[in-house]
N, C-alpha and C. Protein backbone atom coordinates (compact mmCIF):
# COMPACT_ATOMS: atom_id res chain seq x y z
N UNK A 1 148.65 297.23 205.00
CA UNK A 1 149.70 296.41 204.42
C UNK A 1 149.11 295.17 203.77
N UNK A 2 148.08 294.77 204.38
CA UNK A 2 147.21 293.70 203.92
C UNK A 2 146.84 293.90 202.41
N UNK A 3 146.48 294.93 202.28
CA UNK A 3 145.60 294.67 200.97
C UNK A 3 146.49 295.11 199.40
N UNK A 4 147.63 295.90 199.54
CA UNK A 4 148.66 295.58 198.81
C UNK A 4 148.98 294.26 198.12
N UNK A 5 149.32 293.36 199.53
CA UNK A 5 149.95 291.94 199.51
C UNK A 5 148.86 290.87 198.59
N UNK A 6 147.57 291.29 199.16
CA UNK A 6 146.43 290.78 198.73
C UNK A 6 145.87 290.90 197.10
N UNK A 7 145.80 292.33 196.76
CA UNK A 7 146.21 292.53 195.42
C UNK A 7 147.03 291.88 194.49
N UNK A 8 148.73 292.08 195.15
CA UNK A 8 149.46 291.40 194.01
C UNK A 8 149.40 289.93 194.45
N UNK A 9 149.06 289.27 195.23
CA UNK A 9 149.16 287.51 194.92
C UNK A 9 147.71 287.26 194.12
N UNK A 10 146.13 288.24 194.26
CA UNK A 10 145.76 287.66 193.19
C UNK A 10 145.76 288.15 191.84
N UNK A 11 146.71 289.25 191.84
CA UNK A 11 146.96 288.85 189.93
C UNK A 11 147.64 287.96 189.64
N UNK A 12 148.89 288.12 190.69
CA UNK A 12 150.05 286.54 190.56
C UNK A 12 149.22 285.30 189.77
N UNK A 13 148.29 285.05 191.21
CA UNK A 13 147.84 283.97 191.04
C UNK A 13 147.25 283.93 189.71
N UNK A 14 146.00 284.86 189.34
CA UNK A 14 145.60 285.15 187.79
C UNK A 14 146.21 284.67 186.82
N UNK A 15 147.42 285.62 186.82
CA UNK A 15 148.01 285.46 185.81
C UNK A 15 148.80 284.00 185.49
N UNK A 16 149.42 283.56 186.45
CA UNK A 16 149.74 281.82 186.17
C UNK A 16 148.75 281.00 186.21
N UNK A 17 147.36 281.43 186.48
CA UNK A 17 146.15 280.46 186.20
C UNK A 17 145.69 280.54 184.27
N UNK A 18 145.86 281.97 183.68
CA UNK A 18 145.77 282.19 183.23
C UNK A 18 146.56 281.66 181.60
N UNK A 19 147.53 281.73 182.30
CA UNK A 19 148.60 281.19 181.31
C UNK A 19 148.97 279.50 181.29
N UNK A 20 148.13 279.01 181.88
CA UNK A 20 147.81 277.52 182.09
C UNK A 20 147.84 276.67 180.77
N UNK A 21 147.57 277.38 179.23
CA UNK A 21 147.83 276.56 177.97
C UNK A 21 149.67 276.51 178.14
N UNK A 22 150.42 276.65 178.55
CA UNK A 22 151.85 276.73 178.79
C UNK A 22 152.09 275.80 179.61
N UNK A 23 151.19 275.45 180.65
CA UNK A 23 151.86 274.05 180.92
C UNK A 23 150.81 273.04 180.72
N UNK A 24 150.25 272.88 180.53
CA UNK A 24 148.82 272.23 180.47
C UNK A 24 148.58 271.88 179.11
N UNK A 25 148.01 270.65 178.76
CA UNK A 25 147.64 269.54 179.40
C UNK A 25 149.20 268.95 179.84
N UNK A 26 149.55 267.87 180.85
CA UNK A 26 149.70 267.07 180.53
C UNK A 26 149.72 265.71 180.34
N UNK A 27 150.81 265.26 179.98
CA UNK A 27 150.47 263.69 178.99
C UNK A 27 150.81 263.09 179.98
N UNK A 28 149.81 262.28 180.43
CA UNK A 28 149.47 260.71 180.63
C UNK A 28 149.24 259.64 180.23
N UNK A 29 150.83 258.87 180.49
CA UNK A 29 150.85 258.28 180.02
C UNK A 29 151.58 258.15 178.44
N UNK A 30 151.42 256.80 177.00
CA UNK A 30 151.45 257.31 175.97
C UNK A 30 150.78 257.51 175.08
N UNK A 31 151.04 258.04 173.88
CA UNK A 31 150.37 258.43 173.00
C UNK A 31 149.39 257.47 172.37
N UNK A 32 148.21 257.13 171.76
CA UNK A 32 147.42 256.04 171.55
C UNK A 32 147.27 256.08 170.16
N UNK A 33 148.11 255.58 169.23
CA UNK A 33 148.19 255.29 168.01
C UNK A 33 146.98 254.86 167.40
N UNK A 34 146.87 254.96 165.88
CA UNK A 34 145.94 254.58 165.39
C UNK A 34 146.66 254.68 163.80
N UNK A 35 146.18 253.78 162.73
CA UNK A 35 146.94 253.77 161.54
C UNK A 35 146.16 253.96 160.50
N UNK A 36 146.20 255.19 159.46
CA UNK A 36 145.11 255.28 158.52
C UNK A 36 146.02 254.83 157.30
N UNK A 37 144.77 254.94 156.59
CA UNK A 37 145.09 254.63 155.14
C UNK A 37 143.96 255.22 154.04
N UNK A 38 144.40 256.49 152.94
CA UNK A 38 143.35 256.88 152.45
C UNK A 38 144.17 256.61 151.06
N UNK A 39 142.77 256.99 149.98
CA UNK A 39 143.46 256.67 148.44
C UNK A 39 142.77 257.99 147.91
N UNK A 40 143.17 258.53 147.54
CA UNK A 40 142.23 259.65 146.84
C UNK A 40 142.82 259.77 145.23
N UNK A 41 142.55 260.20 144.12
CA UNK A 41 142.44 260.53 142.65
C UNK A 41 144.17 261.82 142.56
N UNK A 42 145.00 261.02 141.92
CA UNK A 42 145.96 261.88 141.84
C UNK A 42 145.42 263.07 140.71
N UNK A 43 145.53 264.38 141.26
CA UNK A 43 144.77 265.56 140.31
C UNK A 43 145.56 266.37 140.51
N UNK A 44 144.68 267.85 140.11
CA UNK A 44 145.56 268.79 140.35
C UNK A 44 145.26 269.69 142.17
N UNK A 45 144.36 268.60 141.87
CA UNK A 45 143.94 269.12 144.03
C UNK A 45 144.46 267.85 145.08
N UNK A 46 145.18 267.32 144.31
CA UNK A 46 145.91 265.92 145.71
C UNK A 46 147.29 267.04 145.69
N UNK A 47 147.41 266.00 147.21
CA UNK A 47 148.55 266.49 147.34
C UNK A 47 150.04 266.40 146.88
N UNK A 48 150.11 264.88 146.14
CA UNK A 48 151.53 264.89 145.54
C UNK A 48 151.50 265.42 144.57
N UNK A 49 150.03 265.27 143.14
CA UNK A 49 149.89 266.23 142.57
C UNK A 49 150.33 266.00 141.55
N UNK A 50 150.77 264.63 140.79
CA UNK A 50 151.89 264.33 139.66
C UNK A 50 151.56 265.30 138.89
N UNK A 51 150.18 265.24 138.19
CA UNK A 51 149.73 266.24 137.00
C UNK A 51 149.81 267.91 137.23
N UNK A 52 150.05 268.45 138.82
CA UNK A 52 150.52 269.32 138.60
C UNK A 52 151.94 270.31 137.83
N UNK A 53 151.83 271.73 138.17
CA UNK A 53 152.75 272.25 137.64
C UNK A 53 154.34 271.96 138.20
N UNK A 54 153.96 271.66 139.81
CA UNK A 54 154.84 271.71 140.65
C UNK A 54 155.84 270.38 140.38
N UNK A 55 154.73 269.38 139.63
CA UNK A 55 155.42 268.06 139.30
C UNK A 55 156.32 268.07 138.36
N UNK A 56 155.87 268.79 137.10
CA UNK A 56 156.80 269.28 136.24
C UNK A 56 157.93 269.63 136.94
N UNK A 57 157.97 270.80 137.21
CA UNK A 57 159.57 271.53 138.05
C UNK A 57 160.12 270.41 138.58
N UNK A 58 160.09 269.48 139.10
CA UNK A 58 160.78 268.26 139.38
C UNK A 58 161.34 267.61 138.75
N UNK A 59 161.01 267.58 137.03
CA UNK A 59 161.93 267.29 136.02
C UNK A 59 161.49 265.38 136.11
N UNK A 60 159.89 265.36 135.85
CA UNK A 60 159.39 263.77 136.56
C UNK A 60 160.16 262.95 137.25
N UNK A 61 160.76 262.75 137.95
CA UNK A 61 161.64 262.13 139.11
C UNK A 61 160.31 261.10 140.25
N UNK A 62 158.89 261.93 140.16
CA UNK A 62 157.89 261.09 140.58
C UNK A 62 158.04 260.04 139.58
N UNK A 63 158.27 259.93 138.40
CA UNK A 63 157.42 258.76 137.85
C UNK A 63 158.12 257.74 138.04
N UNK A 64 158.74 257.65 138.98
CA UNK A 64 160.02 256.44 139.07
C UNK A 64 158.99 255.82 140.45
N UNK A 65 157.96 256.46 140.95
CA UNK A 65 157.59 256.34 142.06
C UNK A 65 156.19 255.73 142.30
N UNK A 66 155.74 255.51 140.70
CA UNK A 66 153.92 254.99 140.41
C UNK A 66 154.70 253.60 140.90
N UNK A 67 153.61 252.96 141.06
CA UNK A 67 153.64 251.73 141.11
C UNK A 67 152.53 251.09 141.03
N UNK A 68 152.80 249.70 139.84
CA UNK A 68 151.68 249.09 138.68
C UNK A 68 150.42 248.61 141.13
N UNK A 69 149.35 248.70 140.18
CA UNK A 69 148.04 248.21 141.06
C UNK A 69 148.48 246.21 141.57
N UNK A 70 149.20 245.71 140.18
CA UNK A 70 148.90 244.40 140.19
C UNK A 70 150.42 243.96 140.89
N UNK A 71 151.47 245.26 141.30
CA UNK A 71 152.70 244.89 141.62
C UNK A 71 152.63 245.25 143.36
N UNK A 72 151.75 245.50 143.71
CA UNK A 72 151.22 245.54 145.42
C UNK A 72 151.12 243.68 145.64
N UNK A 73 151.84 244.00 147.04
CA UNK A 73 151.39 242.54 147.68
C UNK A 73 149.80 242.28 147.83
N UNK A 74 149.55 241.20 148.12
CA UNK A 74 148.02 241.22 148.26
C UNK A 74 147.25 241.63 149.69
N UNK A 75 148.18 242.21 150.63
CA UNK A 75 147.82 242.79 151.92
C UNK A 75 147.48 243.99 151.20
N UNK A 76 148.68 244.77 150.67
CA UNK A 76 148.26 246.59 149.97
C UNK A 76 147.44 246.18 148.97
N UNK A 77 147.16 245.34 148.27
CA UNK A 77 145.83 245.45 147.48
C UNK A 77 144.81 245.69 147.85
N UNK A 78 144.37 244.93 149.01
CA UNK A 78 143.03 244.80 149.86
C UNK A 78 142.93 246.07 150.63
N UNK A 79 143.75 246.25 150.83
CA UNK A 79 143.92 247.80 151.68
C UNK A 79 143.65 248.90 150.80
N UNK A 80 144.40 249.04 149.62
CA UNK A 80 143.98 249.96 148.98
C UNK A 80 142.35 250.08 148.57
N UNK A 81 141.53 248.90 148.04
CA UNK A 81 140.84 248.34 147.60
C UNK A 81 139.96 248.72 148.15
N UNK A 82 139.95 248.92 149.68
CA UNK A 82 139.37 248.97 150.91
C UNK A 82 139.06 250.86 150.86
N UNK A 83 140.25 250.73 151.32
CA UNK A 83 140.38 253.08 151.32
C UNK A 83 139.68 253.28 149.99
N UNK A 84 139.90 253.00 148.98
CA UNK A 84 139.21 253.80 147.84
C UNK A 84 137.56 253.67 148.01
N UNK A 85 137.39 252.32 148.40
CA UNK A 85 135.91 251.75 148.30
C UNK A 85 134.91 252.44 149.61
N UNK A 86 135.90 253.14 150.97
CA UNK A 86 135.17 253.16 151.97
C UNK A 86 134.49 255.20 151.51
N UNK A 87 133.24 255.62 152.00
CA UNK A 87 133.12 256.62 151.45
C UNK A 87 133.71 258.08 151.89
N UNK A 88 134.37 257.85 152.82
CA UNK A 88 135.58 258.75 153.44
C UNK A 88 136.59 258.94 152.44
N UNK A 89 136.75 258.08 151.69
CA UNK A 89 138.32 257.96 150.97
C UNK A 89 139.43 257.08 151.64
N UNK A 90 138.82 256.86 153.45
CA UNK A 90 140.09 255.55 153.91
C UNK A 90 139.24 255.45 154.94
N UNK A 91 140.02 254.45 155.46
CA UNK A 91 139.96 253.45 156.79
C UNK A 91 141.31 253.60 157.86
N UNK A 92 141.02 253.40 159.36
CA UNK A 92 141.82 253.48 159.75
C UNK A 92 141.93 252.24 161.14
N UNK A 93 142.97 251.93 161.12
CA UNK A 93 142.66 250.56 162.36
C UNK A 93 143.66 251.14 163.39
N UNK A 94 143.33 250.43 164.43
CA UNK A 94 144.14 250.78 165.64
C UNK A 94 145.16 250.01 166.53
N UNK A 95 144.64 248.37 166.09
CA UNK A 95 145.73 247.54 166.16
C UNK A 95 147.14 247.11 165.15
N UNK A 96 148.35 247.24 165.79
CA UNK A 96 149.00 247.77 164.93
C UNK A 96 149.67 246.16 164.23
N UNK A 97 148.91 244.97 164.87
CA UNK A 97 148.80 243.58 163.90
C UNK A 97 147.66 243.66 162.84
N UNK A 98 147.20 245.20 162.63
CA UNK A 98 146.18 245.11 161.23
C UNK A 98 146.63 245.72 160.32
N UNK A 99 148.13 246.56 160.45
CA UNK A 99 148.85 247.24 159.68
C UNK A 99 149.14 246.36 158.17
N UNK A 100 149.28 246.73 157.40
CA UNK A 100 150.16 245.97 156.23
C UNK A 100 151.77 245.94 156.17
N UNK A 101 152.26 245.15 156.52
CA UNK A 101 153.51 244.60 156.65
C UNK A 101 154.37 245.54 155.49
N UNK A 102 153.96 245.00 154.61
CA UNK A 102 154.65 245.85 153.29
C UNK A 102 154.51 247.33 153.09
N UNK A 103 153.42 248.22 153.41
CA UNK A 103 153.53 249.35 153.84
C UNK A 103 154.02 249.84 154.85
N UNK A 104 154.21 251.11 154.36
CA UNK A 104 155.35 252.00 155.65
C UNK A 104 154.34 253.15 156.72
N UNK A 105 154.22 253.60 157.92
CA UNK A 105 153.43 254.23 158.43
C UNK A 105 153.96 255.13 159.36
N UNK A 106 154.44 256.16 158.40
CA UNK A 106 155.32 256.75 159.47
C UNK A 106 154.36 258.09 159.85
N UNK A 107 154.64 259.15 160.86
CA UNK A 107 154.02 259.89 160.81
C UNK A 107 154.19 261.38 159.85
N UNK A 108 154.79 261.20 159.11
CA UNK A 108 154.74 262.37 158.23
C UNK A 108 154.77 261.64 156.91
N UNK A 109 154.17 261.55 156.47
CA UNK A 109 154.53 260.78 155.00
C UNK A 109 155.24 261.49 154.14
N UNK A 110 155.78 260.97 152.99
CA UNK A 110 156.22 261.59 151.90
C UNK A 110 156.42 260.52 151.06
N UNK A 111 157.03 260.97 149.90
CA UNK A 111 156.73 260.33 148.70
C UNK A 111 157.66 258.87 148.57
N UNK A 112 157.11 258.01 148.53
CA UNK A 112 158.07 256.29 148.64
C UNK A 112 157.84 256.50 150.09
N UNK A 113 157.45 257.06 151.15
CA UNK A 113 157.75 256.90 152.73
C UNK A 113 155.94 256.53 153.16
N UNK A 114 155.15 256.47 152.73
CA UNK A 114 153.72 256.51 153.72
C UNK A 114 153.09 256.97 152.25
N UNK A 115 153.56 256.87 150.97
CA UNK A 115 152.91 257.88 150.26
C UNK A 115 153.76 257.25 148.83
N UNK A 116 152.10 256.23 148.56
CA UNK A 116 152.95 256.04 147.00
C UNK A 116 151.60 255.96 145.91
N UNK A 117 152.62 256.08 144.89
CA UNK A 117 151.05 256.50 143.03
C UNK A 117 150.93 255.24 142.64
N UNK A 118 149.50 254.67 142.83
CA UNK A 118 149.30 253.41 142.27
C UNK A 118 148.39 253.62 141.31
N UNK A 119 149.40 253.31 140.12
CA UNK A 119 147.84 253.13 138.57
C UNK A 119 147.53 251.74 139.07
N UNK A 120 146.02 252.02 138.34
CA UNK A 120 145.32 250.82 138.13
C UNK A 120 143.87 251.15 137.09
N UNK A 121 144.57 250.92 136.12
CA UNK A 121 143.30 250.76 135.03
C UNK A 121 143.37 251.92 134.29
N UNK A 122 144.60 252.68 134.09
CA UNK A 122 145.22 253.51 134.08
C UNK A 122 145.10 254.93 134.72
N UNK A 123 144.58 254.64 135.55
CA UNK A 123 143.40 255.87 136.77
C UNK A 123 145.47 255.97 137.58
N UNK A 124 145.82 256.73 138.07
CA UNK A 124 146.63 257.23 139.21
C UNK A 124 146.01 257.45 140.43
N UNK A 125 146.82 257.05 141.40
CA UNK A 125 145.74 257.08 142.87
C UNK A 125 146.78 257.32 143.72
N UNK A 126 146.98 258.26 144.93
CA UNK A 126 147.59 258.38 146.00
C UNK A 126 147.01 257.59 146.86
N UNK A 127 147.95 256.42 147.53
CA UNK A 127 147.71 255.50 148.83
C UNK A 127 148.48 256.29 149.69
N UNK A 128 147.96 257.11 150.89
CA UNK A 128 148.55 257.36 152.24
C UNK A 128 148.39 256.87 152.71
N UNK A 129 149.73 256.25 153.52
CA UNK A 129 149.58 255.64 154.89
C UNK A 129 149.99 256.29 156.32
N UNK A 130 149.74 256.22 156.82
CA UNK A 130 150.47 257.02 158.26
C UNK A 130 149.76 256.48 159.95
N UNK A 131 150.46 256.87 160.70
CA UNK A 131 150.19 256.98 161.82
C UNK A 131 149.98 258.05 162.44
N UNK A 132 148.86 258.15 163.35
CA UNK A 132 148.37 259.29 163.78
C UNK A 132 148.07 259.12 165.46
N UNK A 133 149.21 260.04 166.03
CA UNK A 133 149.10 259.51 167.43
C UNK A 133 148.06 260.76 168.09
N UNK A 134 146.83 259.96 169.01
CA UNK A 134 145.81 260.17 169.76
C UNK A 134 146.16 260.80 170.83
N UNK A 135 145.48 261.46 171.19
CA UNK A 135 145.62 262.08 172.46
C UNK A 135 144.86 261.01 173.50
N UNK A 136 145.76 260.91 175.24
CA UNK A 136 144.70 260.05 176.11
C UNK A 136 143.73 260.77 176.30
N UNK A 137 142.64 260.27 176.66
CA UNK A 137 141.48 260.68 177.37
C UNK A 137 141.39 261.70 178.39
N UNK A 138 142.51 261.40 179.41
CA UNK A 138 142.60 262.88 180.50
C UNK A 138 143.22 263.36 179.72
N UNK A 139 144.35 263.50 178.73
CA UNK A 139 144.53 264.97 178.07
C UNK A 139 143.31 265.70 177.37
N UNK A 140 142.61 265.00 176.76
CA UNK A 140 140.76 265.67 176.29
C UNK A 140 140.20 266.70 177.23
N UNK A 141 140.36 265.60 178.55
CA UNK A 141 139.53 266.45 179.63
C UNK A 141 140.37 267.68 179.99
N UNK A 142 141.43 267.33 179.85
CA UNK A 142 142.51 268.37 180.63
C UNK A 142 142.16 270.33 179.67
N UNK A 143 142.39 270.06 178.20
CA UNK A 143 142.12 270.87 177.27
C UNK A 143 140.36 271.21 176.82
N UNK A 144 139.68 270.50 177.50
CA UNK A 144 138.33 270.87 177.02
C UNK A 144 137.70 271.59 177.87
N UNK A 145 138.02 271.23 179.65
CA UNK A 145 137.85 271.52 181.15
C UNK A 145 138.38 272.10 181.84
N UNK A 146 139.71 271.38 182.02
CA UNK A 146 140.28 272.22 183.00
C UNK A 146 141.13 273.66 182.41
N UNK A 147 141.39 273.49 181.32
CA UNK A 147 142.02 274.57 180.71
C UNK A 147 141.22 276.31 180.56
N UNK A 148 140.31 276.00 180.41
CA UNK A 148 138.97 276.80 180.21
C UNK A 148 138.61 277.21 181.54
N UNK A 149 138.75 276.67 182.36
CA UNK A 149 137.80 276.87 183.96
C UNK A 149 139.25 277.46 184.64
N UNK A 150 140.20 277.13 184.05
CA UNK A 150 141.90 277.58 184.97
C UNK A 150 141.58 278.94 184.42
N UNK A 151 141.61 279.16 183.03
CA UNK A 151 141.89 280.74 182.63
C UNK A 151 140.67 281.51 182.82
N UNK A 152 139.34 281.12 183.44
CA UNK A 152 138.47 281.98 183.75
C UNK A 152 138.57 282.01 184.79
N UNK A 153 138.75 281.15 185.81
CA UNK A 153 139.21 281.70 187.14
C UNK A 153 140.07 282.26 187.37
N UNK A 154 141.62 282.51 186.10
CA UNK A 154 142.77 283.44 186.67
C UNK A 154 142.04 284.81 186.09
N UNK A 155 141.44 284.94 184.45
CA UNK A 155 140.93 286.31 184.29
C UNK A 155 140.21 286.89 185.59
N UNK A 156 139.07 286.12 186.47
CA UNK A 156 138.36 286.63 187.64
C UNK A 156 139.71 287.20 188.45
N UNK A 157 140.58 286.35 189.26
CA UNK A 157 141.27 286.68 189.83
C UNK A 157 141.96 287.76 189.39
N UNK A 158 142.20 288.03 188.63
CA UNK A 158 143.43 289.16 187.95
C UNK A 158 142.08 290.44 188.24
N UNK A 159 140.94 290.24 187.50
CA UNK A 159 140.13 291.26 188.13
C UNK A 159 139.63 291.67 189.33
N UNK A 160 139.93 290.71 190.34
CA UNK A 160 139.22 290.50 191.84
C UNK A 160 140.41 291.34 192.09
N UNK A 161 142.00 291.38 191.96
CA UNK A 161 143.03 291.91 192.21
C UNK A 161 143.06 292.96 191.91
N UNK A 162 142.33 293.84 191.10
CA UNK A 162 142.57 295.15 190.62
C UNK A 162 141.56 295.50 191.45
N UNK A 163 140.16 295.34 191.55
CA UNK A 163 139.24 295.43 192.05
C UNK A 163 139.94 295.87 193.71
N UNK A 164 140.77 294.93 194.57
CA UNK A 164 140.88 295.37 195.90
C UNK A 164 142.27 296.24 195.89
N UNK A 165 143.03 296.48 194.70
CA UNK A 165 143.83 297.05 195.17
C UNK A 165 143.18 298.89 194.89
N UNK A 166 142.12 299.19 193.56
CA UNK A 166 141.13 299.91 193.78
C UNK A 166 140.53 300.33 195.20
N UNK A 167 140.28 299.93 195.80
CA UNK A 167 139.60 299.63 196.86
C UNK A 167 140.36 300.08 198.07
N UNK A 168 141.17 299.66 197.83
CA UNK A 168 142.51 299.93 199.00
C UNK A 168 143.20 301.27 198.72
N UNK A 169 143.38 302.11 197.29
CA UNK A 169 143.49 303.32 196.80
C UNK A 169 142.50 304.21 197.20
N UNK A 170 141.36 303.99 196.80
CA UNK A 170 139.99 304.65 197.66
C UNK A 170 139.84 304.98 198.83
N UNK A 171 140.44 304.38 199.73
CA UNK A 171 140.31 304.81 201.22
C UNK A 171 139.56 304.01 202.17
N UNK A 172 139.35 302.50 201.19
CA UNK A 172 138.80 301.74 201.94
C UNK A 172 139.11 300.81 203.30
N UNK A 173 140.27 300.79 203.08
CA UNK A 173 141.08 300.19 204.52
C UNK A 173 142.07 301.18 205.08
């Protein structure tokens, strides 16, 4: 009767070790913000894309949405100034008294929201702004460690379980 019982609690067990990305990680604590800001070359490989085709089909409704380089406060100047100049394409700070007041940082940007066309010199430039919330530190560990070591110990178990209920079919007990 033993080795029945023994069998199915360790696939049980297996299998909810196994399936551990379902509840796992979790969050401790909150999320640890951080605020970027990139500028990249409005083309036909950015993402808003004015000069694309897709911009057309919009019937220009973007162009209500450039905004002159010299009509930025002088916080988004320096900022922009900054993202274009750094060799990433942006910068990102983490205190959120380094934000620019006049920019918006939401986490999905879109166009006038985290996401505006600044000529300057008649060049077009996408400024993104956004927020990008961090994972804590034990969630890292949780998904790098324990997640990995849970589902190889439930795969073992799920096999240790077939293994004795084998075993117990055989004529071993």
């Amino acid at each position: 009767m033993r080795t029945p019982l023994a069998a199915v609690g360790l696939v049980a067990l297996g299998v909810c070790l196994m399936a551990n990305p379902l509840f796992l990680p979790v969050a401790v604590g909150e999320p640890d913000p951080a605020y970027t800001h990139t500028v990249q070359p409005v083309g036909a490989d950015a993402v808003a894309g004015l000069d694309s085709p897709a911009a057309e089909a919009r019937n220009g409704s973007d162009l209500d949405a450039v905004v002159a380089y010299d009509d930025l406060d002088p916080a988004a100047r320096a900022a922009f100034d900054r993202a274009r100049d750094a060799p990433e394409g942006g910068f990102g700070v983490e205190d959120p008294d380094e934000r620019v007041d006049s920019l918006a940082y939401p986490t999905d940007p879109r166009l006038g929201d985290g996401l505006l066309i600044v000529e300057r010199d008649g060049e077009r430039y996408e400024l993104w702004t956004r927020t990008v919330e961090r994972e804590s530190d034990v969630v890292l560990v949780q998904r790098v460690l324990v997640q990995p070591i849970a589902f190889l110990a439930g795969f073992l178990a799920v096999v240790a379980g077939a293994a004795v209920a084998l075993r117990g079919r055989l004529g071993g007990e």
